[in-house]
PDB file of N, CA and C in Angstrom:
ATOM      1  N   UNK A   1       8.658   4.651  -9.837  1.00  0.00           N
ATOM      2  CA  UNK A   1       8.692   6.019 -10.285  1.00  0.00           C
ATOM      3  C   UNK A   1       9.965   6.663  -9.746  1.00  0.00           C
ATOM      4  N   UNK A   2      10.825   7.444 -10.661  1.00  0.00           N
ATOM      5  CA  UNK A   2      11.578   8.234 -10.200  1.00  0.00           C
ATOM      6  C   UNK A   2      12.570   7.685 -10.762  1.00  0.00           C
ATOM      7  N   UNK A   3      14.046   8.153 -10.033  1.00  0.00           N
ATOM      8  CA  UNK A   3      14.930   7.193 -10.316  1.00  0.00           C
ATOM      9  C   UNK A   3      15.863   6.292 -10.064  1.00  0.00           C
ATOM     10  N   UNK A   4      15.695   4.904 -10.594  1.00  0.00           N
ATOM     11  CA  UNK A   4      15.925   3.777 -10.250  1.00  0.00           C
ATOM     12  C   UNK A   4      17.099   3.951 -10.115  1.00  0.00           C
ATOM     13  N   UNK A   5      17.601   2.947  -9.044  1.00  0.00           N
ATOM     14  CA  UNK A   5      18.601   2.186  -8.571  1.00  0.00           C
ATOM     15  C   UNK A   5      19.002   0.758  -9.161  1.00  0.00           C
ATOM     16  N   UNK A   6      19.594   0.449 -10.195  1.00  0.00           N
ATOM     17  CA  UNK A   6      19.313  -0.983 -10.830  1.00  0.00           C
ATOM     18  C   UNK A   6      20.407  -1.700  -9.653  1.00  0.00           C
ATOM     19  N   UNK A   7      21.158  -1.177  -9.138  1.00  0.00           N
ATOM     20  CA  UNK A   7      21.927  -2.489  -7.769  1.00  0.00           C
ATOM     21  C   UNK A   7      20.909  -2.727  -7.252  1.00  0.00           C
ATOM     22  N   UNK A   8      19.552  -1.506  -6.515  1.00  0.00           N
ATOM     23  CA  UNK A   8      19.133  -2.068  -5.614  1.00  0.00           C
ATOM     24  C   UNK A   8      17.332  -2.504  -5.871  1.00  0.00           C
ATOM     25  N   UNK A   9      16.952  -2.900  -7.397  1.00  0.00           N
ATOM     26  CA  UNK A   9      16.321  -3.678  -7.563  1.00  0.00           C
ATOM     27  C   UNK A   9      16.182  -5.089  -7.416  1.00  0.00           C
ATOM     28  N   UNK A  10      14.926  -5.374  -6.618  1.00  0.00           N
ATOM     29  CA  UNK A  10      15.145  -6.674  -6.414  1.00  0.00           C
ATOM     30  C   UNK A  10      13.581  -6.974  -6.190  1.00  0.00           C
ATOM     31  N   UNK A  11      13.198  -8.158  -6.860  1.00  0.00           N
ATOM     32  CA  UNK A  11      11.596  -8.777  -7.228  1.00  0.00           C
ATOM     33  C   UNK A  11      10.913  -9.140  -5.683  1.00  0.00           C
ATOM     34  N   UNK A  12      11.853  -9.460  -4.901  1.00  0.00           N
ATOM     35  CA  UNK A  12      11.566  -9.780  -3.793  1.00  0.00           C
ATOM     36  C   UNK A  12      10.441  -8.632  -2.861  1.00  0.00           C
ATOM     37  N   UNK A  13      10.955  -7.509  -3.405  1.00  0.00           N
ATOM     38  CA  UNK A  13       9.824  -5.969  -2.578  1.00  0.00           C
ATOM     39  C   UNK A  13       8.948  -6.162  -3.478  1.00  0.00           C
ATOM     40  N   UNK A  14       8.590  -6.293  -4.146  1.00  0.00           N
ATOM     41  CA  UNK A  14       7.944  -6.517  -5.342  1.00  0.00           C
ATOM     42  C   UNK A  14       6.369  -7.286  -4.656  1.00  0.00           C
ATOM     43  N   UNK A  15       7.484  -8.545  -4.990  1.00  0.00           N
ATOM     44  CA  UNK A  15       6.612 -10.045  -4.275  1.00  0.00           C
ATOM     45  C   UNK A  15       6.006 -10.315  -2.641  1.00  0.00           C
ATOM     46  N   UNK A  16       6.716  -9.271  -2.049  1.00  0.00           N
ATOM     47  CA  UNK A  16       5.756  -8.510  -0.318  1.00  0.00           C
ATOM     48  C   UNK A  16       4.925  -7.901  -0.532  1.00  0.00           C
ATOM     49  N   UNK A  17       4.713  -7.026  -1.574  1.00  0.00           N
ATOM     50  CA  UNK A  17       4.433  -6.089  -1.766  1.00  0.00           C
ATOM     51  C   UNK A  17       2.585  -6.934  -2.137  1.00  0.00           C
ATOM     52  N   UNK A  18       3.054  -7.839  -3.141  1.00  0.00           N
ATOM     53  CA  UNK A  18       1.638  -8.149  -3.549  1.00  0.00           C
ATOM     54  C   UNK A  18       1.196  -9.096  -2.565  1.00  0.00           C
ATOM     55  N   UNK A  19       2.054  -9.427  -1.471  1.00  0.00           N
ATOM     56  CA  UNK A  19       1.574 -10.361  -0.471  1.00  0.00           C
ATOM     57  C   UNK A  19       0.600  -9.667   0.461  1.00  0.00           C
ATOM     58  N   UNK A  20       1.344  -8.677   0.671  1.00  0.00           N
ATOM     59  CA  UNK A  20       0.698  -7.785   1.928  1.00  0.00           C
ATOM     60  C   UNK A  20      -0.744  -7.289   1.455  1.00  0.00           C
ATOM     61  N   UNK A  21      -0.819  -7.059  -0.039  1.00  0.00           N
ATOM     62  CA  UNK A  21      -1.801  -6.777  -0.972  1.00  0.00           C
ATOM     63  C   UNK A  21      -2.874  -7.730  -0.636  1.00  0.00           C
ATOM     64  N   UNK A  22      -2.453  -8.794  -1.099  1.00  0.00           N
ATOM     65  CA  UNK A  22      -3.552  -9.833  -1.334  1.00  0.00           C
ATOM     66  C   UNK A  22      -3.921 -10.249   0.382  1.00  0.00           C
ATOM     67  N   UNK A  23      -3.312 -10.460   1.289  1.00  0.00           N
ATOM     68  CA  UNK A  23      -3.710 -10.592   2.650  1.00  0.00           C
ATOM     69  C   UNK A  23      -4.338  -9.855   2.828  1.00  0.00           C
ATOM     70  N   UNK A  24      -4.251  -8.730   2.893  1.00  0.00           N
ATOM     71  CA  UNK A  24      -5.281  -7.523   4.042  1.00  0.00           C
ATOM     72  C   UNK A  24      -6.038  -7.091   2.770  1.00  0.00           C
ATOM     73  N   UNK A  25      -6.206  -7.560   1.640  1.00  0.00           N
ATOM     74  CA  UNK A  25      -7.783  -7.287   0.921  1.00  0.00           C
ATOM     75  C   UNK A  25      -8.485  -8.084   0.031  1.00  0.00           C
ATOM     76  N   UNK A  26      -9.341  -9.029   0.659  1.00  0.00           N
ATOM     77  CA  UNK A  26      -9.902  -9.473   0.366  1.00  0.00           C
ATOM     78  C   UNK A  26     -10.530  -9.994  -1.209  1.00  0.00           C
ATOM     79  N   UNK A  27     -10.670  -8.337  -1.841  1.00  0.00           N
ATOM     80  CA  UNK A  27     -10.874  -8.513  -2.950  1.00  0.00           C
ATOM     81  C   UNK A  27     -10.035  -9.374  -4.008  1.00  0.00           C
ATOM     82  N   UNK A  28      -8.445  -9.255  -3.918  1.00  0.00           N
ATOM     83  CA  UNK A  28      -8.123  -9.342  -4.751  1.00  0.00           C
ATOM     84  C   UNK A  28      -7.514 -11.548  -4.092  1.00  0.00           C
ATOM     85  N   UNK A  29      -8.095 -11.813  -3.340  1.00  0.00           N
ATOM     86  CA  UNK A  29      -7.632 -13.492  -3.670  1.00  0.00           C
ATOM     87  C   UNK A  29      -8.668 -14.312  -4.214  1.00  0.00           C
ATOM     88  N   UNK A  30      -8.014 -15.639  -4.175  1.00  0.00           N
ATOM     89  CA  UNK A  30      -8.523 -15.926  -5.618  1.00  0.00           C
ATOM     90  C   UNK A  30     -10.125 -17.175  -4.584  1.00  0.00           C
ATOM     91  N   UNK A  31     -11.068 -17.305  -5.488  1.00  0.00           N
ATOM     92  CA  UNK A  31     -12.166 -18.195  -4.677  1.00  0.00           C
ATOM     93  C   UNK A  31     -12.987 -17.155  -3.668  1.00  0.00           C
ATOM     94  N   UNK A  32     -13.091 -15.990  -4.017  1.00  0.00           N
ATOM     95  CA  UNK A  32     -13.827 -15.004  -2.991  1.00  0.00           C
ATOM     96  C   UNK A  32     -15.063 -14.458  -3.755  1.00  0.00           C
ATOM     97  N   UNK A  33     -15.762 -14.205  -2.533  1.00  0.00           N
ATOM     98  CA  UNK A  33     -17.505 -13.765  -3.072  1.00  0.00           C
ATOM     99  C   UNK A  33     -17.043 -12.183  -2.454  1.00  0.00           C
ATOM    100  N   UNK A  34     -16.056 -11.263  -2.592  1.00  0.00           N
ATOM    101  CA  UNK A  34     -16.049  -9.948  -2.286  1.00  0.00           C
ATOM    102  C   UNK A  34     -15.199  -9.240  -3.285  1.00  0.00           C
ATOM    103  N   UNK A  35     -15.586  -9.143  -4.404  1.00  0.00           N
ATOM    104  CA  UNK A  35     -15.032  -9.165  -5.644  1.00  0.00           C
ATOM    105  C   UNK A  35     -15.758  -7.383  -6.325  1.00  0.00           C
ATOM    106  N   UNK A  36     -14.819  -6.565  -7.095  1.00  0.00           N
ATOM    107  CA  UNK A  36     -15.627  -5.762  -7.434  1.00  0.00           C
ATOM    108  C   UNK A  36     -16.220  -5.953  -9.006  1.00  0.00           C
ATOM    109  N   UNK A  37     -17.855  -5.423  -9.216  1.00  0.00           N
ATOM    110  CA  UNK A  37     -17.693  -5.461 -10.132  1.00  0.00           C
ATOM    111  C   UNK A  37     -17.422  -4.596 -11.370  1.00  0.00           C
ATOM    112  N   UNK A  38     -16.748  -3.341 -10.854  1.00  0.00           N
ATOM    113  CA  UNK A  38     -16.625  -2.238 -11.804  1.00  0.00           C
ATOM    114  C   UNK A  38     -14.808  -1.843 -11.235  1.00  0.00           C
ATOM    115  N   UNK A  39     -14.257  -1.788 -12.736  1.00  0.00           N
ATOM    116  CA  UNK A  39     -12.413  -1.890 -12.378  1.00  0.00           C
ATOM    117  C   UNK A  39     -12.045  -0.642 -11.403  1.00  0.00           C
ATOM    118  N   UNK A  40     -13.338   0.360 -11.508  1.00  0.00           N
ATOM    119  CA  UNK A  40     -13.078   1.889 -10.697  1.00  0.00           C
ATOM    120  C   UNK A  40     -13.662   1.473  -9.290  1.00  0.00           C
ATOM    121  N   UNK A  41     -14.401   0.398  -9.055  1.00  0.00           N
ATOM    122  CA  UNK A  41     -14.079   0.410  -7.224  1.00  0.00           C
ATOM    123  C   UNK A  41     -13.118  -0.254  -6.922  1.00  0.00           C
ATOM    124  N   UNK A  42     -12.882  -1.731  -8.318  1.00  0.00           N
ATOM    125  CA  UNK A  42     -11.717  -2.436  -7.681  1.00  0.00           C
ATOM    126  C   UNK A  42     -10.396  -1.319  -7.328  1.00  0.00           C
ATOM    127  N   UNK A  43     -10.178  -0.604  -8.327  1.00  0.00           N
ATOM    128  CA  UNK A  43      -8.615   0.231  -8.330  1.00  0.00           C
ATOM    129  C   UNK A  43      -9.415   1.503  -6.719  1.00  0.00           C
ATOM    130  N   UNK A  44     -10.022   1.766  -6.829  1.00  0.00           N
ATOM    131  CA  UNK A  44     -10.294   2.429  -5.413  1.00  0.00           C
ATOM    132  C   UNK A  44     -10.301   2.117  -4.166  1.00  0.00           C
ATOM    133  N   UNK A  45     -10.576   0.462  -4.362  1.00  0.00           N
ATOM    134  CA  UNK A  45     -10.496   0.005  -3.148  1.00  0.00           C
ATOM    135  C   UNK A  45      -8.484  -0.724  -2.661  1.00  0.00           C
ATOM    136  N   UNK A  46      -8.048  -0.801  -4.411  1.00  0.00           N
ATOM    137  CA  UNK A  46      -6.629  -1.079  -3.846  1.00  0.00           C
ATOM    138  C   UNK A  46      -5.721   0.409  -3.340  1.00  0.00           C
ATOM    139  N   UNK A  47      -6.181   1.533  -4.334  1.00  0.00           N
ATOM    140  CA  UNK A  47      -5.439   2.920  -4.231  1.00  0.00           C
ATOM    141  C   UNK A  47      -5.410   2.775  -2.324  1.00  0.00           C
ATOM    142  N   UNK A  48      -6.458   3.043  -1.477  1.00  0.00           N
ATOM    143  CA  UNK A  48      -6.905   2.935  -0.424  1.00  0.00           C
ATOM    144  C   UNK A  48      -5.899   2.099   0.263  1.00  0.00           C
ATOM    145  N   UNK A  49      -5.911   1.108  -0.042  1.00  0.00           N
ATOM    146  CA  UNK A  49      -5.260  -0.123   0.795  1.00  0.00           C
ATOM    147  C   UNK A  49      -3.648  -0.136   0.137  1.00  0.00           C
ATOM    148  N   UNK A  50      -3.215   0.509  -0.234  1.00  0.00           N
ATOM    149  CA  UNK A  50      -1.736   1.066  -0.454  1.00  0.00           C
ATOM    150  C   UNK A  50      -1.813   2.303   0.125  1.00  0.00           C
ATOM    151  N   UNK A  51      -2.762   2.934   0.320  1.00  0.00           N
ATOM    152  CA  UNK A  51      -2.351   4.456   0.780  1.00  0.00           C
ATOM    153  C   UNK A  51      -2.027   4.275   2.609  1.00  0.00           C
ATOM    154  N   UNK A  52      -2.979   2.882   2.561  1.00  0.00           N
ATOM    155  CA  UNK A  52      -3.350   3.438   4.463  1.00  0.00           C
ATOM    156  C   UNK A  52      -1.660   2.246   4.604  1.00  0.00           C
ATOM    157  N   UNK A  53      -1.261   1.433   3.826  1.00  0.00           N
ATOM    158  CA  UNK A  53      -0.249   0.379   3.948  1.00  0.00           C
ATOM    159  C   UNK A  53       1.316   1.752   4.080  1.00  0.00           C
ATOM    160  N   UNK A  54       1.233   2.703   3.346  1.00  0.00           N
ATOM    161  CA  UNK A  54       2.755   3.405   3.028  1.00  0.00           C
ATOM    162  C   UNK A  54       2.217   4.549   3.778  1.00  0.00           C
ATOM    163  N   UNK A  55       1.760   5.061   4.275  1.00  0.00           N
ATOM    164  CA  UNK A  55       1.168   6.230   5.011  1.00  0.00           C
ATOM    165  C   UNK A  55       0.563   6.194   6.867  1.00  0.00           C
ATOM    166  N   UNK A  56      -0.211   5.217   7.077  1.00  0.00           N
ATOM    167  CA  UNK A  56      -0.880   4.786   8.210  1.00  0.00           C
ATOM    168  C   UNK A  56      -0.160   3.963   9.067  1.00  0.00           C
ATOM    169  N   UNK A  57       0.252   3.309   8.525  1.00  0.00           N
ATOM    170  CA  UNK A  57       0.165   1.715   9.139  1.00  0.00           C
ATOM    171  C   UNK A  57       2.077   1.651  10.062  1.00  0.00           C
ATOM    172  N   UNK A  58       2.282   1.455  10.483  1.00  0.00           N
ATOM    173  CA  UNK A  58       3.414   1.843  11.345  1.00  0.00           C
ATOM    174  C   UNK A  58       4.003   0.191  11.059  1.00  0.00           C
ATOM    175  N   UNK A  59       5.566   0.191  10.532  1.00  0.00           N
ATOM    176  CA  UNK A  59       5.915  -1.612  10.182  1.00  0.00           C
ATOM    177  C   UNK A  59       7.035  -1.933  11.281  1.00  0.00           C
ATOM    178  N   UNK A  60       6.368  -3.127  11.787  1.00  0.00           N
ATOM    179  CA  UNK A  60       7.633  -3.289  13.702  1.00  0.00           C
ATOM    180  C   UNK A  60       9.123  -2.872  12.685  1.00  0.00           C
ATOM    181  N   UNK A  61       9.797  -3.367  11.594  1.00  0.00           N
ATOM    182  CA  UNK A  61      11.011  -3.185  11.070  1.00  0.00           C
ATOM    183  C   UNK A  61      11.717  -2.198  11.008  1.00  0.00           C
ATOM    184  N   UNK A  62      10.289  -1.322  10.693  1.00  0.00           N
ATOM    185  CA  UNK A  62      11.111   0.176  10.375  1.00  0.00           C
ATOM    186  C   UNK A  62      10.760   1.167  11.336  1.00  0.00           C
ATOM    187  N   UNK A  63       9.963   0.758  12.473  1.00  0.00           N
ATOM    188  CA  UNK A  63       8.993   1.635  13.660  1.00  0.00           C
ATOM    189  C   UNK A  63       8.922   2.545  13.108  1.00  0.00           C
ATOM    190  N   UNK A  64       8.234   3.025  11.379  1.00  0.00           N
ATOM    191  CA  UNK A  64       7.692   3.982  11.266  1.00  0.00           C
ATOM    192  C   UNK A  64       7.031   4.040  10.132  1.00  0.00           C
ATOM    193  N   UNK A  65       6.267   4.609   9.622  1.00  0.00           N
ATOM    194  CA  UNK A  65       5.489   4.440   8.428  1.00  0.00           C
ATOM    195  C   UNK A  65       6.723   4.180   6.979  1.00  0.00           C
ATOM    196  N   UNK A  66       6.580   3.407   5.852  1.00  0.00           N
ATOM    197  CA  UNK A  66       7.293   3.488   4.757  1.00  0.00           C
ATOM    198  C   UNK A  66       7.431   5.357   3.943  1.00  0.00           C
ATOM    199  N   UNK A  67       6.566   5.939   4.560  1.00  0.00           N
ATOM    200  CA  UNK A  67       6.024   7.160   3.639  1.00  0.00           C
ATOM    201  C   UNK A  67       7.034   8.003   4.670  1.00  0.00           C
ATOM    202  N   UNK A  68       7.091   8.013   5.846  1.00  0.00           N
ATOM    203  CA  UNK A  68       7.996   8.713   6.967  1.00  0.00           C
ATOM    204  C   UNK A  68      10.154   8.157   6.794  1.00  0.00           C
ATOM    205  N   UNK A  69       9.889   6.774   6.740  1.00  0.00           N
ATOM    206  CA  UNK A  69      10.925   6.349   6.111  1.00  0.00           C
ATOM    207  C   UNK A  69      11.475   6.877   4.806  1.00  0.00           C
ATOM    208  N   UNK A  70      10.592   7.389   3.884  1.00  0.00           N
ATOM    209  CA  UNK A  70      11.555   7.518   2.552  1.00  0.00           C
ATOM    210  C   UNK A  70      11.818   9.334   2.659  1.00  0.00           C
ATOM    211  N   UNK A  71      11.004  10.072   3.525  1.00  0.00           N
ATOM    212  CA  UNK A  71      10.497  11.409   3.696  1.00  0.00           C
ATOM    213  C   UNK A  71       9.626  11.800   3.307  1.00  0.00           C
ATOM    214  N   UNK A  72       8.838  11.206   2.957  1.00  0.00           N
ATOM    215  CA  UNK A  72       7.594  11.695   2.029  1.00  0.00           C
ATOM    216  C   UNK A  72       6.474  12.301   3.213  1.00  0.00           C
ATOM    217  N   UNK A  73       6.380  11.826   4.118  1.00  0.00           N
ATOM    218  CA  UNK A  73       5.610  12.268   5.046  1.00  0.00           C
ATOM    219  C   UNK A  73       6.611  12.454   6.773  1.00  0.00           C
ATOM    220  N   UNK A  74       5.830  13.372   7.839  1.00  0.00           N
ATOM    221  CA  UNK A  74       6.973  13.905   8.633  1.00  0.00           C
ATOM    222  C   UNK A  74       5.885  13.662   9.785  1.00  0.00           C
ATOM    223  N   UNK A  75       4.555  12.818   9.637  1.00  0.00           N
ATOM    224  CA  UNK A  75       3.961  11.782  10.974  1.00  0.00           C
ATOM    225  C   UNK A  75       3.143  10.991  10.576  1.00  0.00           C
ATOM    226  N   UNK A  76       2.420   9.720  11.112  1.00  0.00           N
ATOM    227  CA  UNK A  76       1.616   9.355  11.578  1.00  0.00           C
ATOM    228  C   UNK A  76       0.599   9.413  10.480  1.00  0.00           C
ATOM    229  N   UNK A  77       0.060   8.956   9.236  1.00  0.00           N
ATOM    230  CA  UNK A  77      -0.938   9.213   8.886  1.00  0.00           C
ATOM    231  C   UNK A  77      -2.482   8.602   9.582  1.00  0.00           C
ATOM    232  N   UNK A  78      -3.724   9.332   9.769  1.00  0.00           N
ATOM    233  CA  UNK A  78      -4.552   8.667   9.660  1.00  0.00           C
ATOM    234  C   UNK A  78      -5.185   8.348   9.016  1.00  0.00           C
ATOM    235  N   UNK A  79      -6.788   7.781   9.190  1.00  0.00           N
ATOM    236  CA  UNK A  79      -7.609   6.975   8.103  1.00  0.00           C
ATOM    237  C   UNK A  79      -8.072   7.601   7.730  1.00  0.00           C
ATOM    238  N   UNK A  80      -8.654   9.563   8.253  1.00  0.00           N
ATOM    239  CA  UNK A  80      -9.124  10.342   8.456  1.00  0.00           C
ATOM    240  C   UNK A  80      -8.421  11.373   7.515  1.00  0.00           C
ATOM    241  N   UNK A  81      -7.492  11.297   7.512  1.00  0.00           N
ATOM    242  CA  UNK A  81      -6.487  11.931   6.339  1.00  0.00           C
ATOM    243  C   UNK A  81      -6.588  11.670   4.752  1.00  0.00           C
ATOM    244  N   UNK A  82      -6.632  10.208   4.922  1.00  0.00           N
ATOM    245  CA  UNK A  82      -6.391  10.201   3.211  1.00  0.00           C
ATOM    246  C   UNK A  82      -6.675  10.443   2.184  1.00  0.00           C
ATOM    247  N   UNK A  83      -8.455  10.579   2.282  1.00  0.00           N
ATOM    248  CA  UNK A  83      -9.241  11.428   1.689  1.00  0.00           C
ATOM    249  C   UNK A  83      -9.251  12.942   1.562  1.00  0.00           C
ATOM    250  N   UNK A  84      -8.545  13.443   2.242  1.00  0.00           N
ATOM    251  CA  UNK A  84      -8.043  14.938   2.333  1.00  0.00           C
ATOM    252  C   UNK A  84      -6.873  14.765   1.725  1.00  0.00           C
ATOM    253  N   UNK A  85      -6.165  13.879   1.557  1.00  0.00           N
ATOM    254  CA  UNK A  85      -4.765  14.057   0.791  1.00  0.00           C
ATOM    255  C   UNK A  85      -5.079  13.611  -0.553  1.00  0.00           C
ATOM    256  N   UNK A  86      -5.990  13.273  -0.917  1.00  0.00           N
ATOM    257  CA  UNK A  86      -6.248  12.612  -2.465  1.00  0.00           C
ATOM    258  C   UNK A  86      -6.822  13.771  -3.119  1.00  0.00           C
TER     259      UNK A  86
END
């Protein structure tokens, strides 16, 4: 969203992106009995697990949230928050 940078596209953020995805939730790898069966918890339970990933979660690289990194946010989100921000 917004506007692109075509130098600094690259598949590679992309392809972390669905790594970090598929590691820390369960739902979405493949051979699992924690599966949703309605597409509105699956997409609720990923919205969630991108919100607490770009908002919460502090990355050793950037010692600071991705959401604090771009400016979008100016601390620390908690888990306690996000539901108040939605």
């Amino acid at each position: 969203m917004g506007r692109l940078d075509p130098d600094r596209i690259c598949t590679s953020h992309i392809e972390r992106q669905n790594l970090s995805i598929r590691m820390g939730t369960r739902r979405v790898t493949r051979l699992t009995n924690a599966f949703s069966k309605k597409w509105e918890n699956h997409w609720a339970v990923l919205a969630c697990r991108v919100a607490f990933y770009n908002f919460c979660r502090v990355h050793k690289t950037l010692r600071v949230t991705p959401a604090m990194q771009a400016g979008i946010a100016d601390h620390i989100g908690t888990v306690r928050e996000l539901p108040e921000a939605a």
